[in-house]
Every structure is written in C-alpha cells, then in structure tokens.
Protein backbone atom coordinates (compact mmCIF):
# COMPACT_ATOMS: atom_id res chain seq x y z
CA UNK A 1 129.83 107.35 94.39
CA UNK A 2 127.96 104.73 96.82
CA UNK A 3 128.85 101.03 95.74
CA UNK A 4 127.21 97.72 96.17
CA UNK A 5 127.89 95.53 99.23
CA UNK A 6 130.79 93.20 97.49
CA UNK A 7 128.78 90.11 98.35
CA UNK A 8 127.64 89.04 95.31
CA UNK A 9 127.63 85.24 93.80
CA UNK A 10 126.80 84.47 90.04
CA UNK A 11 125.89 88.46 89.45
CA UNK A 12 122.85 88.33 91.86
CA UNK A 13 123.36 90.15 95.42
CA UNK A 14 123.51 87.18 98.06
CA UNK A 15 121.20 88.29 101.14
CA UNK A 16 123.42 89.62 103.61
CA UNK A 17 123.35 88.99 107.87
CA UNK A 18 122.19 91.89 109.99
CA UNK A 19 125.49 92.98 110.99
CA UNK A 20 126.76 93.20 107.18
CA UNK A 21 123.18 95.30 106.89
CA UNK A 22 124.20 97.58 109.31
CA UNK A 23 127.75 97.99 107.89
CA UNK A 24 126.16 98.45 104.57
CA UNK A 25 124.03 101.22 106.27
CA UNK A 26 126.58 102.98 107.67
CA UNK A 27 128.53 103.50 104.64
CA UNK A 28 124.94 104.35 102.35
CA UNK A 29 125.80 100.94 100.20
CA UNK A 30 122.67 98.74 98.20
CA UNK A 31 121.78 95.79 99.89
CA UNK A 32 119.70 93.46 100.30
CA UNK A 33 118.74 90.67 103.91
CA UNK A 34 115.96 89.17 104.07
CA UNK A 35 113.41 91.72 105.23
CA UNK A 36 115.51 94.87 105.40
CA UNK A 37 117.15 96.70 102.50
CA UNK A 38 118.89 99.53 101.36
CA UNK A 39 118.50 101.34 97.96
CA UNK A 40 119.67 104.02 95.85
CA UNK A 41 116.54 105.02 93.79
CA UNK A 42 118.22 108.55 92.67
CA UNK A 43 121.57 110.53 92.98
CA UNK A 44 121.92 112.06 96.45
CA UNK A 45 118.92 109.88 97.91
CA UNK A 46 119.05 106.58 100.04
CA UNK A 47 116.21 104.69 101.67
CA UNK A 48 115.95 101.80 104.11
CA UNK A 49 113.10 99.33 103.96
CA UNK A 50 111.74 96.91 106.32
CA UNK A 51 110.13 94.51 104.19
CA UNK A 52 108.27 97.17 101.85
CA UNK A 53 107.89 99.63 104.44
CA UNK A 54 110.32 102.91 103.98
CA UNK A 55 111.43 103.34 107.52
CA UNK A 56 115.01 105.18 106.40
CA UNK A 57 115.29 108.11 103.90
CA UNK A 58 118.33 110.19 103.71
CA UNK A 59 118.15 113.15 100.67
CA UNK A 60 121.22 115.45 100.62
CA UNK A 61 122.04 115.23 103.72
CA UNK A 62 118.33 116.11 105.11
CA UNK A 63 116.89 112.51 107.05
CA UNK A 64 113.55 111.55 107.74
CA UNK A 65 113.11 108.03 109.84
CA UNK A 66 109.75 107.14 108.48
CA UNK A 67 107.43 104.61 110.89
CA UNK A 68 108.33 105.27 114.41
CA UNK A 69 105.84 103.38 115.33
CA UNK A 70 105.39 100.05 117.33
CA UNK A 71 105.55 97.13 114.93
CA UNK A 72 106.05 93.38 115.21
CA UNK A 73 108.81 92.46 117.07
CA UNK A 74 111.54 91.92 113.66
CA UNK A 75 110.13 95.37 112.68
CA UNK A 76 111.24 97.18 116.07
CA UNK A 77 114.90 95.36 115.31
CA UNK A 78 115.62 96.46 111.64
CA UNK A 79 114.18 100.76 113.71
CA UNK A 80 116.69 99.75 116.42
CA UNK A 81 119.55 98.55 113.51
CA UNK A 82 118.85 101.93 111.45
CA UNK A 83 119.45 103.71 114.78
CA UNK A 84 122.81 102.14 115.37
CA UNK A 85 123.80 102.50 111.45
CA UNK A 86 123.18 106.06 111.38
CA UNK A 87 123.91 107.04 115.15
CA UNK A 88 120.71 107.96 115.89
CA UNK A 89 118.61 108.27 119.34
C-alpha cells in the first residue's frame, strides 16, 4: 500500500520542494509542489502531472511517459525530474 508524503500541517498536504517530489516519485507516494504532482487515482495506477498535464503514468507495472515533447523551460525540469525518479533515459 502506497502512502502519503508525511508532510502534512493542519490535515492539508503542505507543497513539497523538488527534491522531496522526486523522493516521493521514487517510492510511488501522493504529493503535491507547486506545479508537479503525483496521484493515485486507482489501485495499481500512478500518474505524474506537470501542472494539469499527465506526463507520468505507471499501471501494473506497464509505464507510459506521456508529453515528450519540448515545453517551457519548468516543463522540461519536472520530464528531466520524472527521468531521475524512475531511472529513466
């Protein structure tokens, strides 16, 4: 069973740094930065998102990196971040 990120204040997620979002990535944890997430919409499913856009998707065990295209310059960090969180070239 994935968990949350334990960075939480008051009940509501606090926004975690990109390092902590890469952690969280690694180990297929919720979370939440500013413009990149992580969710956990169903059992066996997780999903990065950079801003709103699904750029991450991981479904037992079968991943898809969604948007390989050139974006703004924040955009090509959070593909570069998703590389290094799941070891990918």
């Amino acid at each position: 069973m994935v968990q949350t990120v334990p960075y939480e204040k008051r009940g509501i997620m606090a926004k975690l740094n990109y390092t902590d979002c890469i952690t969280a990535m690694a180990k297929r944890q919720k979370f939440e930065g500013n413009t990149l997430s992580g969710v956990i919409p169903a059992d066996g499913v997780y999903q990065v998102y950079s801003y709103r856009t699904l750029f991450y998707e991981e479904q037992n065990g079968v991943v898809t990196f969604h948007n390989i295209a050139k974006y703004s310059v924040t955009s090509s960090k959070h593909q570069n971040y998703i590389k290094k969180a799941f070891n990918l070239q």
